[in-house]
Structures are given as structure tokens and as C-alpha cells.
C-alpha atoms as a PDB file:
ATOM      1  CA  UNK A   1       0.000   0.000   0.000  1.00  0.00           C
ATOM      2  CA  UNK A   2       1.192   3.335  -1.014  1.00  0.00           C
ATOM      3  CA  UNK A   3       0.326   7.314   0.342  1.00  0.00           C
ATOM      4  CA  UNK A   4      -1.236   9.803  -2.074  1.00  0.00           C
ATOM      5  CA  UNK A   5       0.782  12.532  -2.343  1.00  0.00           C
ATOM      6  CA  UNK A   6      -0.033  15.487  -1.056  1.00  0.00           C
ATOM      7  CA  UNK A   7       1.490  19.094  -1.959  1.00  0.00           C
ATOM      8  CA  UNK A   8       2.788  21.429   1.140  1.00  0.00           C
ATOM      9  CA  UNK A   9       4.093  24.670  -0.568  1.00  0.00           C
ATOM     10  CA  UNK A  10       6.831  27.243   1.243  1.00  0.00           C
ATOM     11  CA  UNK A  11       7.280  30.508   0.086  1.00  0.00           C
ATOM     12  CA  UNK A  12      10.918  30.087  -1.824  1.00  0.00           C
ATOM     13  CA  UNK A  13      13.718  28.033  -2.019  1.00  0.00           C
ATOM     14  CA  UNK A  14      15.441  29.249   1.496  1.00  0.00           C
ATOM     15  CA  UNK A  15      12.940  29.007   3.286  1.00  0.00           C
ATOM     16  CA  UNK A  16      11.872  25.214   1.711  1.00  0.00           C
ATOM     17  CA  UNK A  17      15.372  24.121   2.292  1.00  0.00           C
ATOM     18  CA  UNK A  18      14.989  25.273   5.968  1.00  0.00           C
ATOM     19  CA  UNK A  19      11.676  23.714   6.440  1.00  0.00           C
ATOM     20  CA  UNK A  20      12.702  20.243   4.921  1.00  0.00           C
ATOM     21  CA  UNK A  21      16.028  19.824   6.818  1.00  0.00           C
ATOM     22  CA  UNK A  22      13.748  20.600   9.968  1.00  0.00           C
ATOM     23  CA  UNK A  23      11.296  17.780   8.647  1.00  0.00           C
ATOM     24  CA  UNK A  24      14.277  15.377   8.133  1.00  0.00           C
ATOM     25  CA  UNK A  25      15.585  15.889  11.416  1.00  0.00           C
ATOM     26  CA  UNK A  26      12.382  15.225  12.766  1.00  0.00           C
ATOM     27  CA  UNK A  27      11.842  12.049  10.733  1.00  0.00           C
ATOM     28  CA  UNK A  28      15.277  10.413  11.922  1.00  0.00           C
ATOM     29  CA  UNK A  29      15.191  11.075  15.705  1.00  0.00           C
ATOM     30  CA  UNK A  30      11.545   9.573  14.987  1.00  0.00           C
ATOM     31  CA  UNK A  31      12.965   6.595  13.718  1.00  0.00           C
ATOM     32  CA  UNK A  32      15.467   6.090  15.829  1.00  0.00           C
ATOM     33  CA  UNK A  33      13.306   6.456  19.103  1.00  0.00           C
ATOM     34  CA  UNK A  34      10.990   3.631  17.589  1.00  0.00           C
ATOM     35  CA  UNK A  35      13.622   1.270  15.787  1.00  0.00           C
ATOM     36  CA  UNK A  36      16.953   2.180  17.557  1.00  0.00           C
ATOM     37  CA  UNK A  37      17.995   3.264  14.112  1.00  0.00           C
ATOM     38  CA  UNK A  38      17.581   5.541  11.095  1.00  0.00           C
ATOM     39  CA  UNK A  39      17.909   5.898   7.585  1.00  0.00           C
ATOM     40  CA  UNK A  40      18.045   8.664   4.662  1.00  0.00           C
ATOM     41  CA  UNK A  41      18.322   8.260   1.076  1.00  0.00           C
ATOM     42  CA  UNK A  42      19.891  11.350  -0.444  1.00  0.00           C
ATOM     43  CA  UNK A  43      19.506  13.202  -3.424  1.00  0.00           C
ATOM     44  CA  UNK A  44      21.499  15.904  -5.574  1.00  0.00           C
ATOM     45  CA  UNK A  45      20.503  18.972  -7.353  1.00  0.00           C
ATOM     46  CA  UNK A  46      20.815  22.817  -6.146  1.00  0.00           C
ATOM     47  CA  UNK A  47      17.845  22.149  -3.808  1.00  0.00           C
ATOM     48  CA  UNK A  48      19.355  18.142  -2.368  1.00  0.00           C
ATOM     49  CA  UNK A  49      22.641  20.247  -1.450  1.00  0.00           C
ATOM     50  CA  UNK A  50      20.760  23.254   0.061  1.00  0.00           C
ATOM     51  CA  UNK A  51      18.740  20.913   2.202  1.00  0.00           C
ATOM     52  CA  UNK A  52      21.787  19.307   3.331  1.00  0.00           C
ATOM     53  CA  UNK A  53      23.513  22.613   4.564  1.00  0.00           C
ATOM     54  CA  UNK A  54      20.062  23.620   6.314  1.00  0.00           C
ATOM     55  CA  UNK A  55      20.680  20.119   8.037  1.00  0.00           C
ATOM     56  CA  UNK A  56      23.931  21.288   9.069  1.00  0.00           C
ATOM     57  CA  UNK A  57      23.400  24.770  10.273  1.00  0.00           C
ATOM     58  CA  UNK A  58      20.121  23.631  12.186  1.00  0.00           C
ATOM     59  CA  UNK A  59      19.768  24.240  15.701  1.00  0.00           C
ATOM     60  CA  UNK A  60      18.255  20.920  16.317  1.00  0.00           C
ATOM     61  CA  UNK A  61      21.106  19.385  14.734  1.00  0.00           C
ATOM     62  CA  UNK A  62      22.355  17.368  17.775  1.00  0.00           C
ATOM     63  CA  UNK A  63      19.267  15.602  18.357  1.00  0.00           C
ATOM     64  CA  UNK A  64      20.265  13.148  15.852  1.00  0.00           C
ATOM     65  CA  UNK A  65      22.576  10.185  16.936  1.00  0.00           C
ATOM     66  CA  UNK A  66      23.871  10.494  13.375  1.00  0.00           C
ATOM     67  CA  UNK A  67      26.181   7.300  14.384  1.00  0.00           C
ATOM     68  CA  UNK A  68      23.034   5.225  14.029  1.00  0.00           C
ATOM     69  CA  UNK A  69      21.991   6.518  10.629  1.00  0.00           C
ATOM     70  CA  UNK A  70      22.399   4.561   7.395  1.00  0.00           C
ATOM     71  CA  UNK A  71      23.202   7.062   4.660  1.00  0.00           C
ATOM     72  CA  UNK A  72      22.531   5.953   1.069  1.00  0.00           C
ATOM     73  CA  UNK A  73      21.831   7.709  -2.536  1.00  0.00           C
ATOM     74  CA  UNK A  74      18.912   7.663  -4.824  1.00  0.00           C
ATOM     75  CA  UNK A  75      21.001   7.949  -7.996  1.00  0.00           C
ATOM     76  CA  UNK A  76      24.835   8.864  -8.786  1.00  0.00           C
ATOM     77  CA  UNK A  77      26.686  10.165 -11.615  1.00  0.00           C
ATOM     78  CA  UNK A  78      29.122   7.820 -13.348  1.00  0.00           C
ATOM     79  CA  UNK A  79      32.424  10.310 -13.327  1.00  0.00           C
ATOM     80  CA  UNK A  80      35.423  10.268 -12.514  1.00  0.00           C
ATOM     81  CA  UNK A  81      36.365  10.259  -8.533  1.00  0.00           C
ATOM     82  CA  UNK A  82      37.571  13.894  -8.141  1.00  0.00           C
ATOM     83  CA  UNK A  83      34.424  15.596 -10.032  1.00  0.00           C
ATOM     84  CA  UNK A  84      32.227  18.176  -8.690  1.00  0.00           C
ATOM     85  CA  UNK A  85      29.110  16.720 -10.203  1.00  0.00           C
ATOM     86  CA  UNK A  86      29.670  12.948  -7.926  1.00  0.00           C
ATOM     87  CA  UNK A  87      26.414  13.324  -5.926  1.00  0.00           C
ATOM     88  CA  UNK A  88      28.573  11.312  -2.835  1.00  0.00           C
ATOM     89  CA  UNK A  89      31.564  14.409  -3.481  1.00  0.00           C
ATOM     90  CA  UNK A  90      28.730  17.361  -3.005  1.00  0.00           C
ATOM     91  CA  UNK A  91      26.792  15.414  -0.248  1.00  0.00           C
ATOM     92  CA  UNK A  92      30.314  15.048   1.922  1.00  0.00           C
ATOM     93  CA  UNK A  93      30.869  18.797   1.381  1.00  0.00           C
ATOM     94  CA  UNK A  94      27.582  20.194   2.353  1.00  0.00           C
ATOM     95  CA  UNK A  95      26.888  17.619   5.379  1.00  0.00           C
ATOM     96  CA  UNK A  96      28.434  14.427   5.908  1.00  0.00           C
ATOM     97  CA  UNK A  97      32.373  14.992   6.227  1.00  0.00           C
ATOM     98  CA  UNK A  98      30.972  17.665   9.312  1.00  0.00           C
ATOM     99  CA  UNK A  99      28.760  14.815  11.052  1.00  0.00           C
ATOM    100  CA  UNK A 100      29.708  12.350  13.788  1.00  0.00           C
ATOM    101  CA  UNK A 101      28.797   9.661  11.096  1.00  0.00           C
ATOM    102  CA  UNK A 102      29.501   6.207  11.020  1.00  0.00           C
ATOM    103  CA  UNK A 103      31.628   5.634   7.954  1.00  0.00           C
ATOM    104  CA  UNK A 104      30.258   1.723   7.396  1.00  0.00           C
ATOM    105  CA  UNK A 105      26.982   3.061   7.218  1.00  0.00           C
ATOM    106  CA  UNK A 106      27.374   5.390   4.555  1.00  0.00           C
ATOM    107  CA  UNK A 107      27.069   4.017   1.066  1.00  0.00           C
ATOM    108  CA  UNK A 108      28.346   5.443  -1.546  1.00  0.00           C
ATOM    109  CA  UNK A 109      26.334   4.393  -5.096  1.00  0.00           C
ATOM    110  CA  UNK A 110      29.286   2.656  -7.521  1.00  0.00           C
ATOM    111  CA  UNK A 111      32.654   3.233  -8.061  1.00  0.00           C
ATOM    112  CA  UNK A 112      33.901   6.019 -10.079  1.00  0.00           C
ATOM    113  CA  UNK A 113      34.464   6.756 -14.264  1.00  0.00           C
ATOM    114  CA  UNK A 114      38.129   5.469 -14.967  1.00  0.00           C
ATOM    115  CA  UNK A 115      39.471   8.325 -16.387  1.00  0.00           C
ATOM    116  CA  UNK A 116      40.107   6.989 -19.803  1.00  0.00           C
ATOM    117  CA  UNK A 117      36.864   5.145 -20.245  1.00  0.00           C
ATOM    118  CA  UNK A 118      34.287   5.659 -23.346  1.00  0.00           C
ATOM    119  CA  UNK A 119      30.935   5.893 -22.994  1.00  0.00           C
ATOM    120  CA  UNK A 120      30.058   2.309 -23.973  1.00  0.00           C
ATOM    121  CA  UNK A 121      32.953   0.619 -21.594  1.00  0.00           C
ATOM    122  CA  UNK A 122      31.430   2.982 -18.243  1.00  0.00           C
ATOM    123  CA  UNK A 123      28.234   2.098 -18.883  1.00  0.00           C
ATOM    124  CA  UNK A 124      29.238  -1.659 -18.694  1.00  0.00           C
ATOM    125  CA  UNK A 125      31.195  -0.905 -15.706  1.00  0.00           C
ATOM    126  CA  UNK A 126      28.367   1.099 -14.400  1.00  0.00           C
ATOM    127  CA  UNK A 127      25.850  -2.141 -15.076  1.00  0.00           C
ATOM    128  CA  UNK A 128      28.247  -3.825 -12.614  1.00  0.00           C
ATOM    129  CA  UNK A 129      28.294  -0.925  -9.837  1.00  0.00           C
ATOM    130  CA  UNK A 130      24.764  -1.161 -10.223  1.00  0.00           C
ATOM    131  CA  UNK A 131      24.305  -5.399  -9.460  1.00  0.00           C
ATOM    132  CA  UNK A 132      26.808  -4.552  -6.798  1.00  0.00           C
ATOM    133  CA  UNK A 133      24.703  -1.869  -4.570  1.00  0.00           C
ATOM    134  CA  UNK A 134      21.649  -4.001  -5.352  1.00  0.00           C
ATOM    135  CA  UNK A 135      23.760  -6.586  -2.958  1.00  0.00           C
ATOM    136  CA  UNK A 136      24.474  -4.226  -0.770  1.00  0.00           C
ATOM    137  CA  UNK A 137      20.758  -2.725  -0.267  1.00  0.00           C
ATOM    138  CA  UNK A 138      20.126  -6.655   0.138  1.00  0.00           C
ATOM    139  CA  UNK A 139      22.363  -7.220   3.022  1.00  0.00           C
ATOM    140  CA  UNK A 140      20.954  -4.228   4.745  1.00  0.00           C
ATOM    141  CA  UNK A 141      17.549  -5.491   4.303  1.00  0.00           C
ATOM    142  CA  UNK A 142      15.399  -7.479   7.000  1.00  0.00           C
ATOM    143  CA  UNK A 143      15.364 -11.463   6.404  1.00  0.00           C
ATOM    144  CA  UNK A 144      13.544 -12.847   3.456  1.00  0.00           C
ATOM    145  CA  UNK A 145      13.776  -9.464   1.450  1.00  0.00           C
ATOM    146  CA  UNK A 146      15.992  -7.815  -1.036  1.00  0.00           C
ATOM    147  CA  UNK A 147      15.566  -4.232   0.452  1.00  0.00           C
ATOM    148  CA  UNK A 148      16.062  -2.217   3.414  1.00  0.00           C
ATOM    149  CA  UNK A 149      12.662  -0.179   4.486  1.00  0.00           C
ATOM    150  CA  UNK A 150      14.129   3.387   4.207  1.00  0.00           C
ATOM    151  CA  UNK A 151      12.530   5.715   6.605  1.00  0.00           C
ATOM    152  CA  UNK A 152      12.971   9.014   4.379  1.00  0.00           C
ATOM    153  CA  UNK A 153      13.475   8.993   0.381  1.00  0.00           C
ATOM    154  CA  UNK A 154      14.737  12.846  -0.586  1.00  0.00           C
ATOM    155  CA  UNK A 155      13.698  13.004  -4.342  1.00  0.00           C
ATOM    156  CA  UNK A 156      15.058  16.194  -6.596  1.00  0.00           C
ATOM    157  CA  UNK A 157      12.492  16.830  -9.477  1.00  0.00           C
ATOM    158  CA  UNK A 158      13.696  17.733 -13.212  1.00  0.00           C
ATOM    159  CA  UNK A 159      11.996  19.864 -15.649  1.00  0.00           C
ATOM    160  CA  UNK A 160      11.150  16.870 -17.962  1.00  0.00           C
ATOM    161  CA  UNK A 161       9.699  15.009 -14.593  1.00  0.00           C
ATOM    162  CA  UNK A 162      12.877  12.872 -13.920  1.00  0.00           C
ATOM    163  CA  UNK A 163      13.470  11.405 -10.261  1.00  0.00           C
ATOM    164  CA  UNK A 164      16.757  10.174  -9.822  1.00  0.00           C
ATOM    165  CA  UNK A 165      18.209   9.326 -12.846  1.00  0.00           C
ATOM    166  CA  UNK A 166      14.314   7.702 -13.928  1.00  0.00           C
ATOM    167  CA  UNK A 167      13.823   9.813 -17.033  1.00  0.00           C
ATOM    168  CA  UNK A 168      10.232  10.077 -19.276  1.00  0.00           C
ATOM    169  CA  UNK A 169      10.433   6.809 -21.895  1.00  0.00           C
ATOM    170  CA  UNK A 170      13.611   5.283 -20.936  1.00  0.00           C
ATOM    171  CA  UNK A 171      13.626   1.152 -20.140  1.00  0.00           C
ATOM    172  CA  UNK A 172      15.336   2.626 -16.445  1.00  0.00           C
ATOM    173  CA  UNK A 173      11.606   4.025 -15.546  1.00  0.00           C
ATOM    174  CA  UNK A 174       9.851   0.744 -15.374  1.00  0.00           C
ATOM    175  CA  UNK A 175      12.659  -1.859 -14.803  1.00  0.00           C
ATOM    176  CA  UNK A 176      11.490  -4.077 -11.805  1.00  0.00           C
ATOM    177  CA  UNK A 177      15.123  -4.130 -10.940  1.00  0.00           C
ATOM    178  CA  UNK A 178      16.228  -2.833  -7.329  1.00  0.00           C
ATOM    179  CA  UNK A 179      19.050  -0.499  -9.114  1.00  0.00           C
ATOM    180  CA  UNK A 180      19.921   0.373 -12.458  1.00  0.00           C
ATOM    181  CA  UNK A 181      22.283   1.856 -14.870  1.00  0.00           C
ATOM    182  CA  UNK A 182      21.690   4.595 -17.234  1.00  0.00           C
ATOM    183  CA  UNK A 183      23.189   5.117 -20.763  1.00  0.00           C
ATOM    184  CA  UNK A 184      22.641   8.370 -23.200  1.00  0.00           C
ATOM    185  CA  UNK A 185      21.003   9.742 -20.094  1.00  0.00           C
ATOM    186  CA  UNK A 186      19.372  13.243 -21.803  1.00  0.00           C
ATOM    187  CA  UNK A 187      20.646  14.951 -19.177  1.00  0.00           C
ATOM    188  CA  UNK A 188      24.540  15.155 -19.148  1.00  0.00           C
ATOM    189  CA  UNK A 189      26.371  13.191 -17.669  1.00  0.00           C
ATOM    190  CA  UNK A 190      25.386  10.254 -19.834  1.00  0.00           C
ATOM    191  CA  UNK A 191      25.944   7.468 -17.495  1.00  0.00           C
ATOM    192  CA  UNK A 192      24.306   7.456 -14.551  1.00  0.00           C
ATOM    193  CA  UNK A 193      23.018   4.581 -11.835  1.00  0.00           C
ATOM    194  CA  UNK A 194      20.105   4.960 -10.090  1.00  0.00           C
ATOM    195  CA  UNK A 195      17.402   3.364  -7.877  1.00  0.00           C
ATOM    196  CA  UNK A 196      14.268   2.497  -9.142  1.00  0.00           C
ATOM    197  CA  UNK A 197      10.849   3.433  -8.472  1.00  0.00           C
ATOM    198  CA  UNK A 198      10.213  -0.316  -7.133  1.00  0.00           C
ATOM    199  CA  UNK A 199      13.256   0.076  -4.849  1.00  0.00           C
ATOM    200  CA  UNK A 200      12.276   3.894  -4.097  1.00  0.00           C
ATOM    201  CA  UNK A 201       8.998   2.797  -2.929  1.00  0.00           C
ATOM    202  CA  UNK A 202       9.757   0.974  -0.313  1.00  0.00           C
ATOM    203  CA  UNK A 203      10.452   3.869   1.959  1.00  0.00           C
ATOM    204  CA  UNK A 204       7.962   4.261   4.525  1.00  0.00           C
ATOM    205  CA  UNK A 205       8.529   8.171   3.195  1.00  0.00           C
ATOM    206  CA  UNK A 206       8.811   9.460   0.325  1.00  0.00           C
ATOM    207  CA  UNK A 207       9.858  13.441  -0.662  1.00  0.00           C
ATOM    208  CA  UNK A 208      10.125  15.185  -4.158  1.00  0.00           C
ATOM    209  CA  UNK A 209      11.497  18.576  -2.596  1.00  0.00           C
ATOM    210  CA  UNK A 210      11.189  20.904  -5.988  1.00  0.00           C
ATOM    211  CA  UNK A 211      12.157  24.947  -6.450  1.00  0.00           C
ATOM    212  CA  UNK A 212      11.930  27.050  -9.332  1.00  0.00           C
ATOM    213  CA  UNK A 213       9.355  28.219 -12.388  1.00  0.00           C
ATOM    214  CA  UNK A 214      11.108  25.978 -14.492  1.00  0.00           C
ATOM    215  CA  UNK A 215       9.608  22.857 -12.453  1.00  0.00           C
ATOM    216  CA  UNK A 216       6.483  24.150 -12.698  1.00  0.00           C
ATOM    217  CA  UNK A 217       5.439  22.283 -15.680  1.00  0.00           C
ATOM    218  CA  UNK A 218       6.721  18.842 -14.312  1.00  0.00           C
ATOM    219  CA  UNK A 219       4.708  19.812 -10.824  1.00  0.00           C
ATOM    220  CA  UNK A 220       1.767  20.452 -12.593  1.00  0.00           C
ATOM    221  CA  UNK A 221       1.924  17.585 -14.987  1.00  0.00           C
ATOM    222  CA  UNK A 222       2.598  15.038 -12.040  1.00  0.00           C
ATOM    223  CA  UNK A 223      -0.861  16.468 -10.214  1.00  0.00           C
ATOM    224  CA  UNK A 224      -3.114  16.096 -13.394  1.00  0.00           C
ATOM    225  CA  UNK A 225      -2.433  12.111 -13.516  1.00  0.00           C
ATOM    226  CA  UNK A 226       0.124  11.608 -15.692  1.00  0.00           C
ATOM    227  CA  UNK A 227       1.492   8.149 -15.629  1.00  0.00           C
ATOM    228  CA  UNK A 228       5.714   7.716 -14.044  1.00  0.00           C
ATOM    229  CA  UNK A 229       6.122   6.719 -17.930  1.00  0.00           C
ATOM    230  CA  UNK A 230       5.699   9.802 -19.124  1.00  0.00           C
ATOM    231  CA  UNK A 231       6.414  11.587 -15.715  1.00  0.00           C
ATOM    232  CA  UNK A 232       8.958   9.682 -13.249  1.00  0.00           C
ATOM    233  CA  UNK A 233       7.695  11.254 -10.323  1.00  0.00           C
ATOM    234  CA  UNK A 234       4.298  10.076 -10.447  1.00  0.00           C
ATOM    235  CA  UNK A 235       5.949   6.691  -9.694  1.00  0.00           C
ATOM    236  CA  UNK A 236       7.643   7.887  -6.239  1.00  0.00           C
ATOM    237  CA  UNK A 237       5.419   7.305  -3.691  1.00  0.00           C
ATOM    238  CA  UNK A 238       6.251   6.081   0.064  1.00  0.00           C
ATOM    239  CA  UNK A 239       4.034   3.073   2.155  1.00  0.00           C
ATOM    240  CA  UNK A 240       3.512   5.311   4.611  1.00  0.00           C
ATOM    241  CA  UNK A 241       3.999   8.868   3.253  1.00  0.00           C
ATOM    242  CA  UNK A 242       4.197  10.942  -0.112  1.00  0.00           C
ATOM    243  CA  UNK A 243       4.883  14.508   0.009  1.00  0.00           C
ATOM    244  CA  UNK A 244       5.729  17.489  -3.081  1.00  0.00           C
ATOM    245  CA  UNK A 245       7.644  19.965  -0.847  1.00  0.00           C
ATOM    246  CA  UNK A 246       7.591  23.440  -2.952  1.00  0.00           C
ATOM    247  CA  UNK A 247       8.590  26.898  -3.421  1.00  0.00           C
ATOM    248  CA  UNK A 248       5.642  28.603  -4.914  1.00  0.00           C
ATOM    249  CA  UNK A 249       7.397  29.300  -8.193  1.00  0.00           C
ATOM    250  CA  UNK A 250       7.460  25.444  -8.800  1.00  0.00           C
ATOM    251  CA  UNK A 251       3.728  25.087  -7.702  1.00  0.00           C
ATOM    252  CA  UNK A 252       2.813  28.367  -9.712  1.00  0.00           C
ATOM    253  CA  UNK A 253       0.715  26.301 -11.974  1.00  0.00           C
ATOM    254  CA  UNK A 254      -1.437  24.350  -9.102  1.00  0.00           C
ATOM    255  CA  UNK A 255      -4.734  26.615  -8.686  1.00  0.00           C
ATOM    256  CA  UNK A 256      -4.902  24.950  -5.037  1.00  0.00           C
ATOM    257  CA  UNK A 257      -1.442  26.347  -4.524  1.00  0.00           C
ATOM    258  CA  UNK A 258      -1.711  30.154  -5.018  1.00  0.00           C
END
């Protein structure tokens, strides 16, 4: 069973990326009161990395025993190790390199680009990296299942509707694989791995946190019932809960939201 979404607007992207990080800390001493434990799944983008220094600059960012959270990523870009576009580089730098974090339970999403490697010979390496953190979600996952029951999903949204690396039309969006990789990606880089939407929903949350007119569109498209074919996000929904965190520029085009 899965939660409709449901749309909480903010009045820009500050003040969003405030709000969320005060949601997330929220959700993770929540889980680890009831389970002893927590666990994130991060995401990229201008508004994944503003979230994450809102985290850090929180007051109420002691409250989490951040060595009992499990740290993973929704999707990762195949390049090389010393690139500012590796979602893992810009997540360290924002948050995790400043937290009292438990370095076997973060998990960085596949190994990086070799330098010299075409696009056709990093995709097959990046088909590997993907089998391999499918093993790895496994042996975090309770016995008898292939996945670990995240407690929060963070979800970046792309003006073409795109979740992670999911994009509209591509075999990625509606493989019933736990993670997969991406080739000719229309969004550069072309290689990419990501999570799917089976794997993404099992997290008892889910959160597509989205700023700026040009999401608008994607927002609005996603709210009038368009299928995670055509729009990704339509496909990211949590057991438990589903919300569209906005700025009001990206829910300009939801009457309901004005």
C-alpha cells in the first residue's frame, strides 16, 4: 500500500530548504526512538545540497545520533572520482564529512568513471556498480527481502519530470530491478546509476522537494495524472507517506497552490 501525495508549498527556495532539513531531522530522531535506528536516502541537485547545509546549520542538529543513521543515494553520476558533479563528493561537502557519522553506514552508489573510459565501456562498468549496490541494499535489508525499508526517500524533481536518474520513456523508468544503470542519459552526464521506483517505494517516506518556475510544468503535470512513464515522479510514492515539498514558483501552476 502506497500514500497519495499530497502538496505542502513554502514561500521560496530558502525558506523550503529550511523547512525540509527541519522535517528530516524530525523524521530520523523519529525513527530512531521507535527502531533504535535511522535511515536517509539522499539526493542531488541545487535544492538536495541546500537541504543538506540547512541540516547542518540547524539548531536541532544534535538531536540526531547520526552514528546510528544509514546514509545511502537515490542515484549517482558515473564520473570520474575527483568531479564536482559525484552526488557522494557534493553530499560530503555540504553535510556528511561535518557529522559524527559512522563511515560503514554510509554508502556510496558505484565506483567512479576510470578516467580513460568511453561511454560504452562505463556504462558496462556502471551495469556492474549497479548489481553490486543491489547486494548491498540486500544485506541491509530485513530477512527474506531484497531491500532495506528506508525511513525518508529525498527526491530532486527535473523539468522533464525525472526522479533520480528515472527519465520520461527510458527502459530505467519501469525496470522491476532494485538499481539500475543509465546510458545516453538526456541529461549530461550520460551514465548514470540509479534506484528504481520499485526500490524507491519501499520507503515508509517518500519526498520530491522541488524549487523554481522551471519545475512548474513537471509539478503540474505530475498532479493532473500523468502516468511515471511519461512523468517519473508520479511513480515515487512512500508506504507510509508521499509529500511534493515546494517553493511557490514550482507550484505556480497548481490553482490549489496560489
Amino acid at each position: 500500500m502506497t500514500a497519495e501525495p499530497l502538496l505542502v508549498p513554502h514561500p521560496d527556495a530558502g525558506v523550503l530548504a529550511r523547512a525540509v532539513a527541519a522535517r528530516l531531522i524530525t523524521a530520523l530522531v523519529d525513527g530512531q526512538a521507535e527502531r533504535g535506528e535511522a535511515s536517509v536516502v539522499l539526493t542531488g541537485g541545487g535544492i538536495g545540497i541546500a537541504l543538506l547545509r540547512a541540516v547542518r546549520t540547524s539548531p536541532a542538529f544534535d538531536v540526531v545520533d547520526w552514528s546510528r543513521v544509514d546514509v545511502w543515494w537515490g542515484d549517482e553520476r558515473f564520473v570520474a572520482a575527483d568531479s564536482p558533479d559525484r552526488n557522494e563528493r557534493q553530499a560530503r561537502e555540504a553535510l556528511l564529512d561535518h557529522l559524527p557519522v559512522d563511515p560503514a553506514r554510509i554508502f556510496p552508489m558505484g565506483h567512479p568513471r576510470e578516467p580513460a573510459a568511453d561511454d560504452a565501456a562505463a556504462l558496462k562498468a556502471a551495469t556492474v556498480a549497479a548489481a553490486q549496490y543491489a547486494e548491498l541494499l540486500a544485506s541491509r535489508a530485513a530477512p527474506g527481502t531484497n531491500l532495506p525499508v528506508f525511513d525518508v526517500v529525498l527526491l530532486g524533481l527535473g523539468p522533464d519530470g525525472h526522479v533520480a536518474s528515472l527519465f520520461p520513456n527510458l527502459p530505467g523508468v519501469m525496470s522491476t530491478e532494485a538499481v539500475v544503470a543509465v546510458g545516453n542519459s538526456p541529461k549530461p552526464p550520460p551514465v548514470r546509476i540509479s534506484l528504481t521506483l520499485a526500490t524507491i517505494q519501499s520507503a515508509r517516506q517518500v519526498w520530491v522537494i522541488v524549487a523554481g518556475e522551471e519545475k512548474a510544468q513537471a509539478v503540474a503535470a505530475a498532479f493532473a495524472g500523468a502516468g511515471p512513464i511519461e512523468v517519473p515522479a508520479t511513480g515515487a510514492v512512500g508506504r507510509e507517506r508521499t509529500l511534493w515539498l515546494a517553493d511557490r514558483a514550482a507550484a505556480s501552476r497548481l490553482p490549489t497552490a496560489r
